[in-house]
N, C-alpha and C. Protein backbone atom coordinates (compact mmCIF):
# COMPACT_ATOMS: atom_id res chain seq x y z
N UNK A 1 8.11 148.76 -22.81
CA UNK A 1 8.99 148.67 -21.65
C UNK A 1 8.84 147.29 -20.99
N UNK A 2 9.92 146.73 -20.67
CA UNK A 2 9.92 145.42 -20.08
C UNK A 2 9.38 145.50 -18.70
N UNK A 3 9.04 144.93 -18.08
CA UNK A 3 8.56 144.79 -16.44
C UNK A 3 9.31 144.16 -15.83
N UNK A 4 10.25 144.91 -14.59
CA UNK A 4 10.86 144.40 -13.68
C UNK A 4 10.17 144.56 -12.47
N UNK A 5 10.57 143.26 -11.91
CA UNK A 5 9.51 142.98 -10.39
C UNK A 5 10.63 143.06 -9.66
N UNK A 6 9.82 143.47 -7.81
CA UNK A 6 10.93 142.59 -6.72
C UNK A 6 10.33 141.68 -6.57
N UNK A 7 11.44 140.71 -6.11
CA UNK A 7 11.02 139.23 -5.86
C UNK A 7 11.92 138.78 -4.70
N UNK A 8 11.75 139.27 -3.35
CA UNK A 8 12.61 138.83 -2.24
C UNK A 8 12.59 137.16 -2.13
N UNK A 9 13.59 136.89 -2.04
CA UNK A 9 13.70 134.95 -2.06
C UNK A 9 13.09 134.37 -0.46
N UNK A 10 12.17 133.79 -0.61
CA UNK A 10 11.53 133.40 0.81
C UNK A 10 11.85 132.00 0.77
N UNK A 11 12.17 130.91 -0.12
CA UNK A 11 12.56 129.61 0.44
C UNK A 11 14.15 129.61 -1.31
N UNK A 12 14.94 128.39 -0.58
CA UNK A 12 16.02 128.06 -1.33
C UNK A 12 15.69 126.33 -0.84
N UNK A 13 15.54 125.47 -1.59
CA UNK A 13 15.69 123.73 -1.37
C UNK A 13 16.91 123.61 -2.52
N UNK A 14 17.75 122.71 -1.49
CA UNK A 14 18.61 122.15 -2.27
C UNK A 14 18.25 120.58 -3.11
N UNK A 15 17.95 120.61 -4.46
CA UNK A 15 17.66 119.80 -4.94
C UNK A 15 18.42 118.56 -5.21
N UNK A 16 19.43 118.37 -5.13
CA UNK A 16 21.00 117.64 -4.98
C UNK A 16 21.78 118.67 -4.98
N UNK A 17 23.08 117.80 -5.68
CA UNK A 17 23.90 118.39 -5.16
C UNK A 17 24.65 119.60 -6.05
N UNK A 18 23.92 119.44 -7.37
CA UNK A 18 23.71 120.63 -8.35
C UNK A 18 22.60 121.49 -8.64
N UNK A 19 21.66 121.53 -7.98
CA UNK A 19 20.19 121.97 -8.28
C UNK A 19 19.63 122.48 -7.25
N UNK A 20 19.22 123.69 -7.05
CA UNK A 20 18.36 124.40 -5.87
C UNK A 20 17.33 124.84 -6.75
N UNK A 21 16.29 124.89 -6.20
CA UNK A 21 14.31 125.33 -6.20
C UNK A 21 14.24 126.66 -5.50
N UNK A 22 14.36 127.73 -5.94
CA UNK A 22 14.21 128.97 -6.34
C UNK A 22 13.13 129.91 -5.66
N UNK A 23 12.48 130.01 -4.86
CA UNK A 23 11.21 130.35 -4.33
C UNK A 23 11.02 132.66 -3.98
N UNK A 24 10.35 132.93 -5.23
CA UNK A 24 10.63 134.22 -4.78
C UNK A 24 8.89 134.72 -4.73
N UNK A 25 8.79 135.85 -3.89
CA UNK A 25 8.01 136.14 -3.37
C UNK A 25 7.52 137.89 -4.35
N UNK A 26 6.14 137.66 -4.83
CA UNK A 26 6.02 139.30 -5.26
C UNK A 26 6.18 140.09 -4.18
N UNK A 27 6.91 141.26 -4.86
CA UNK A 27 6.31 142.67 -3.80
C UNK A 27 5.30 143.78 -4.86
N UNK A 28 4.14 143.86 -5.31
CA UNK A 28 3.81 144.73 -5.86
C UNK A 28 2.76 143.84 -7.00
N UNK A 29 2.82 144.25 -7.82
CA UNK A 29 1.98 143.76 -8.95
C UNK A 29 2.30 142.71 -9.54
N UNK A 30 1.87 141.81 -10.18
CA UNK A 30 2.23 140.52 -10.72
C UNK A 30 2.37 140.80 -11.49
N UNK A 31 3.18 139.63 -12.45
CA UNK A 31 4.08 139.57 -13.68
C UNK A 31 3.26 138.24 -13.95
N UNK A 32 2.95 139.08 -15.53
CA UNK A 32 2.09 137.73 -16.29
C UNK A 32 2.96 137.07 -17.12
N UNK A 33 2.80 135.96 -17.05
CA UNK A 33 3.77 134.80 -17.52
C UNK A 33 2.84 133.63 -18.40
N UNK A 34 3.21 132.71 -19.13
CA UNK A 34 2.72 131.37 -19.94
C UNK A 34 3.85 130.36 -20.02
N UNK A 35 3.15 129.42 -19.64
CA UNK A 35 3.65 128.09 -18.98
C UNK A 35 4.81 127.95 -20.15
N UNK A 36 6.37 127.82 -20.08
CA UNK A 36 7.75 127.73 -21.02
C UNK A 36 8.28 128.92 -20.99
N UNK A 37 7.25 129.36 -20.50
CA UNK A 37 8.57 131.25 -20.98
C UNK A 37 9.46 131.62 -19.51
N UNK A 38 10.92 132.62 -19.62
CA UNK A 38 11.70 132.53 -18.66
C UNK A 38 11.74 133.97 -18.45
N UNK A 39 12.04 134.23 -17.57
CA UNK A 39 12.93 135.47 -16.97
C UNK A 39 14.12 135.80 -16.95
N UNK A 40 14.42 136.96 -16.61
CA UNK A 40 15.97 137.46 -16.71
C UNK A 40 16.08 137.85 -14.75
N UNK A 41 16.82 136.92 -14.36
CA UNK A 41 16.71 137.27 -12.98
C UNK A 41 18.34 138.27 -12.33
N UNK A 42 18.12 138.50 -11.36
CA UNK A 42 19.46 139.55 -11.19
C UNK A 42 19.34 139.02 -9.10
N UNK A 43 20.00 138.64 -8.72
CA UNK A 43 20.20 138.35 -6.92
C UNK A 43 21.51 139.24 -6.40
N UNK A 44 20.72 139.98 -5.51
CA UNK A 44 21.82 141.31 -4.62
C UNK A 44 22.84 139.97 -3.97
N UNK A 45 23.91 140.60 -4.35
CA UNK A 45 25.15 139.51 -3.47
C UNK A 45 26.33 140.41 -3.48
N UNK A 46 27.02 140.35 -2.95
CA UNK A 46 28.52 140.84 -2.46
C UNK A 46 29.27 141.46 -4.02
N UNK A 47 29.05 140.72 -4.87
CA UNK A 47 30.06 140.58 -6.35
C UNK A 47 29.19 141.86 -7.01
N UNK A 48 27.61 142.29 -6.68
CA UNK A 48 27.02 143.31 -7.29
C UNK A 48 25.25 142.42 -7.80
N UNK A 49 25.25 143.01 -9.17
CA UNK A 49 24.08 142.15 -9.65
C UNK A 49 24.67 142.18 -10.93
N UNK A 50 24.06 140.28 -10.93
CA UNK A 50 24.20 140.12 -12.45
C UNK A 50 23.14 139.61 -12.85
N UNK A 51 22.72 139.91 -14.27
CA UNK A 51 21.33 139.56 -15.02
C UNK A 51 21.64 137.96 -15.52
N UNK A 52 20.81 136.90 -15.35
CA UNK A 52 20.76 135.46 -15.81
C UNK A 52 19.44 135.59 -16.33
N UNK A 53 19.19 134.66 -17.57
CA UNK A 53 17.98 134.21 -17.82
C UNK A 53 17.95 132.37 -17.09
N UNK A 54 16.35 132.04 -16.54
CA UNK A 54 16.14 131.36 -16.08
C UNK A 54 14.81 130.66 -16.23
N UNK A 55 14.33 129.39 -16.55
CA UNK A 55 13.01 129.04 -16.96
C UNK A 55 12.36 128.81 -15.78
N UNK A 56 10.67 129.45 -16.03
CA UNK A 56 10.24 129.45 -14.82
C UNK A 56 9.21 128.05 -14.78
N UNK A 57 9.38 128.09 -13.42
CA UNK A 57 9.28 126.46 -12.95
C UNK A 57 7.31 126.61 -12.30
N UNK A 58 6.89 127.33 -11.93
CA UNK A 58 5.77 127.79 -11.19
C UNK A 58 4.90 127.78 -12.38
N UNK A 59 3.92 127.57 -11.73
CA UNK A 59 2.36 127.93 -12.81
C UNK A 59 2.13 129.56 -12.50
N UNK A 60 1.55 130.06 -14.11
CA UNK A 60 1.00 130.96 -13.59
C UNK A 60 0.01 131.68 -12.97
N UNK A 61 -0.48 130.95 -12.04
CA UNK A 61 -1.86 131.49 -11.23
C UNK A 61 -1.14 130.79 -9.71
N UNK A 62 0.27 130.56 -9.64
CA UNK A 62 0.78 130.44 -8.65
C UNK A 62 1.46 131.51 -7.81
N UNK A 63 1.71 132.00 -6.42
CA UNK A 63 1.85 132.93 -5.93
C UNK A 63 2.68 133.54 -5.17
N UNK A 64 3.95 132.38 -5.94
CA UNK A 64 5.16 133.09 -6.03
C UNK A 64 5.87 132.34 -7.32
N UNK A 65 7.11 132.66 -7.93
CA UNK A 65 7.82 132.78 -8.84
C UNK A 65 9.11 131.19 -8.26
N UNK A 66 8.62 130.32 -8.96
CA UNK A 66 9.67 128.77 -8.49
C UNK A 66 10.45 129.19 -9.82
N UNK A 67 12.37 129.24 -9.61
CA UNK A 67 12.64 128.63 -10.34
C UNK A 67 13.72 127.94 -10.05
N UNK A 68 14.53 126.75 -11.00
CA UNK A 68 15.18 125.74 -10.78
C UNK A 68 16.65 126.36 -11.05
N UNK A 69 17.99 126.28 -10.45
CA UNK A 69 18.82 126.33 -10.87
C UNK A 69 19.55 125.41 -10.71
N UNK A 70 20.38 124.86 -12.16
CA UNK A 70 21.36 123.94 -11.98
C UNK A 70 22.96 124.73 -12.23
N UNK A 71 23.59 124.10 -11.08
CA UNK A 71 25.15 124.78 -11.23
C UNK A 71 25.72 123.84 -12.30
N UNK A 72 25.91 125.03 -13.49
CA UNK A 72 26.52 124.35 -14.97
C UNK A 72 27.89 125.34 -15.24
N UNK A 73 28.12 126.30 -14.31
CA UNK A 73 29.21 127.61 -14.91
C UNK A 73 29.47 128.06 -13.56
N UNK A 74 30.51 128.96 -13.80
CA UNK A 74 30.82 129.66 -12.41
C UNK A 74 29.24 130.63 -11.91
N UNK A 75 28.91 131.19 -12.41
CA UNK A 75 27.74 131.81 -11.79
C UNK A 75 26.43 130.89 -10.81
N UNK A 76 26.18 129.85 -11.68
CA UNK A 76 25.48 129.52 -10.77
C UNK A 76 25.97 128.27 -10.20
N UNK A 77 27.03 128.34 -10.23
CA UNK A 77 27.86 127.44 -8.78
C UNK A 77 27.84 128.44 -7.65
N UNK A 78 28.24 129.49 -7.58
CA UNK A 78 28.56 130.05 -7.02
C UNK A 78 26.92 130.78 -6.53
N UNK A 79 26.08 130.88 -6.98
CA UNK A 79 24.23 131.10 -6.18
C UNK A 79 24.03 129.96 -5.90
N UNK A 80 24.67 128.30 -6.27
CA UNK A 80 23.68 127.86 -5.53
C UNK A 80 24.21 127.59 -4.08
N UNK A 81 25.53 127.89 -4.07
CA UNK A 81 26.09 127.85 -2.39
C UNK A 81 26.10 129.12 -1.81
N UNK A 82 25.53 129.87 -2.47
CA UNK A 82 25.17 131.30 -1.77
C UNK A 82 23.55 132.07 -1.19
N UNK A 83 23.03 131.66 -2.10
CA UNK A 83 21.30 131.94 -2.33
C UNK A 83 20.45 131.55 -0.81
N UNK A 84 20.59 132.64 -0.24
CA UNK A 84 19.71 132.40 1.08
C UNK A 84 17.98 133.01 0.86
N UNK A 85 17.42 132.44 1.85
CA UNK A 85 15.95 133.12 2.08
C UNK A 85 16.63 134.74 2.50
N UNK A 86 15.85 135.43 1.55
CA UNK A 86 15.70 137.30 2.01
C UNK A 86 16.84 137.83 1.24
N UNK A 87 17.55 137.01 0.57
CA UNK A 87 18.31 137.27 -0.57
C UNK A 87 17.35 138.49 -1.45
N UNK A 88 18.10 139.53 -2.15
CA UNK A 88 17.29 140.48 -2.68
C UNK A 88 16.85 139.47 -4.23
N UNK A 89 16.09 139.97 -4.85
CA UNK A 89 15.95 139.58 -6.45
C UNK A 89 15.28 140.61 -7.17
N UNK A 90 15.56 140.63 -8.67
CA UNK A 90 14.47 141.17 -9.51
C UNK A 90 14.55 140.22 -10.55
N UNK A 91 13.09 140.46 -10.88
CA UNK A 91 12.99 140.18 -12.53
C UNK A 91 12.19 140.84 -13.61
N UNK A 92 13.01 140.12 -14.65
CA UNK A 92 12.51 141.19 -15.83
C UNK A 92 11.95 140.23 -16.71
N UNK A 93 10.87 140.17 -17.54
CA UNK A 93 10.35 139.24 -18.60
C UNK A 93 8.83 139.14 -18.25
N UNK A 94 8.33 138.38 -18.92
CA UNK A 94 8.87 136.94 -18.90
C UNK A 94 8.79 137.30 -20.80
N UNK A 95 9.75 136.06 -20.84
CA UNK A 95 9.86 136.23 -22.70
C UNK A 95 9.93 135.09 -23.06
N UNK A 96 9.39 134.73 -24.28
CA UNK A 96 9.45 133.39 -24.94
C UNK A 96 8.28 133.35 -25.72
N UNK A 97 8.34 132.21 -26.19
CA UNK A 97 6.67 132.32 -27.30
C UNK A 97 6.45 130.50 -26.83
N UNK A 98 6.89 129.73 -26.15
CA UNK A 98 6.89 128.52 -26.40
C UNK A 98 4.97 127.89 -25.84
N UNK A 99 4.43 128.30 -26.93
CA UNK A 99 2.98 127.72 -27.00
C UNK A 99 2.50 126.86 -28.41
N UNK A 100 1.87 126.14 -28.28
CA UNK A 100 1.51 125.40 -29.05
C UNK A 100 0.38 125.58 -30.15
N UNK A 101 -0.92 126.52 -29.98
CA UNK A 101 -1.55 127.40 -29.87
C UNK A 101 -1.30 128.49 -31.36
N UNK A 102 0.54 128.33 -31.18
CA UNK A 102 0.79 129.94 -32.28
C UNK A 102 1.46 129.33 -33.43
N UNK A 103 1.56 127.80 -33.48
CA UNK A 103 2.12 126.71 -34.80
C UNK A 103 0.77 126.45 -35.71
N UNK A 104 1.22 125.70 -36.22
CA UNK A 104 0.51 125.30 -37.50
C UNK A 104 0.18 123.86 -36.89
N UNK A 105 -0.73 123.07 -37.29
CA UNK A 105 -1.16 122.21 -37.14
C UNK A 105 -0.58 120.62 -36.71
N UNK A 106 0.41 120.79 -37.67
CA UNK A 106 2.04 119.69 -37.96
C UNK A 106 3.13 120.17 -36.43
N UNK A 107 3.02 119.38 -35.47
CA UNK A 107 4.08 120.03 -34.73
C UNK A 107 5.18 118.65 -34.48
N UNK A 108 6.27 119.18 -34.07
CA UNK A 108 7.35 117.90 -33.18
C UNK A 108 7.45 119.30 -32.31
N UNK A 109 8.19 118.33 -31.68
CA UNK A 109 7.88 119.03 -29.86
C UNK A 109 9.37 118.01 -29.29
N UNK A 110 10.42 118.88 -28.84
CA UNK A 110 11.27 118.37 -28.45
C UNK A 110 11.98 118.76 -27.77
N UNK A 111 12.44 117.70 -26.34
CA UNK A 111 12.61 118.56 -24.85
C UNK A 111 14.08 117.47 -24.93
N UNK A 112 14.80 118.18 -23.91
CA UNK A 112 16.35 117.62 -23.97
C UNK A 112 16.94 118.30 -22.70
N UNK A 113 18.07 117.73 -22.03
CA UNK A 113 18.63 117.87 -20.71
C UNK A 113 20.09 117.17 -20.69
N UNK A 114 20.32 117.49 -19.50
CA UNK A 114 21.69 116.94 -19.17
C UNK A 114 21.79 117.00 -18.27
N UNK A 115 22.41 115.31 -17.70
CA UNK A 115 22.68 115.16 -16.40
C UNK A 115 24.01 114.05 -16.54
N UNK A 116 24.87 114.60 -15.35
CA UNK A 116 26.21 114.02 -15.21
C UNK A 116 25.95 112.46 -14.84
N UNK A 117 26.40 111.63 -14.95
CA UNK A 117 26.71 109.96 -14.98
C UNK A 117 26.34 110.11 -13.45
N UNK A 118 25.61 109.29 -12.73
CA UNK A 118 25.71 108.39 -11.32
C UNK A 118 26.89 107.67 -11.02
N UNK A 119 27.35 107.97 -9.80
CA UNK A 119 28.40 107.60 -9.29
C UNK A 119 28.78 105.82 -9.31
């Protein structure tokens, strides 16, 4: 069975003008996590809940749940001009394998992004 947490949102920073910092708060037992792996997050809003996966930004021996969203689609355009502190949340995960640890000796290691042109 997967583990879903609450995670009431106690801070939102707007990171520009596409990017908010994510700040959710446990209620209950912690969710064990390893540094690359993401969650499936779900935020109570007007439209209902919808499930997103999201990479988590926080260490895990940190004591709440950071994560980053960039508005790339209607969904999270639309959380990051919505997403207040006390906003409801859950999450479910964390999933991924991205450790170094579970390869073979021989690794490449390759990280990649996207960001729109400067004005």
């Amino acid at each position: 069975m997967i583990p879903v947490c609450d995670y009431p949102m106690t801070d939102v920073q707007r990171v520009n003008e596409t990017t908010v910092d994510v700040f959710l708060e446990l209620v209950g037992r912690a969710q064990a996590f390893q540094p690359g792996q993401f969650v499936f997050l779900v935020f109570g809003s007007e439209n209902g809940w919808q499930r997103h996966p999201f990479s988590i930004a926080s260490a895990p021996a940190d004591k709440r749940l950071e994560v980053s969203i960039k508005a790339v689609g209607d969904y999270t355009r639309d959380r990051r001009d919505q997403l207040q502190p006390g906003t409801p949340a859950k999450a479910a995960g964390a999933f991924g394998g991205f450790h170094h640890t579970k390869a073979g000796h021989h690794q490449v290691w390759v990280a990649a992004g996207w960001s729109s042109p400067s004005p």
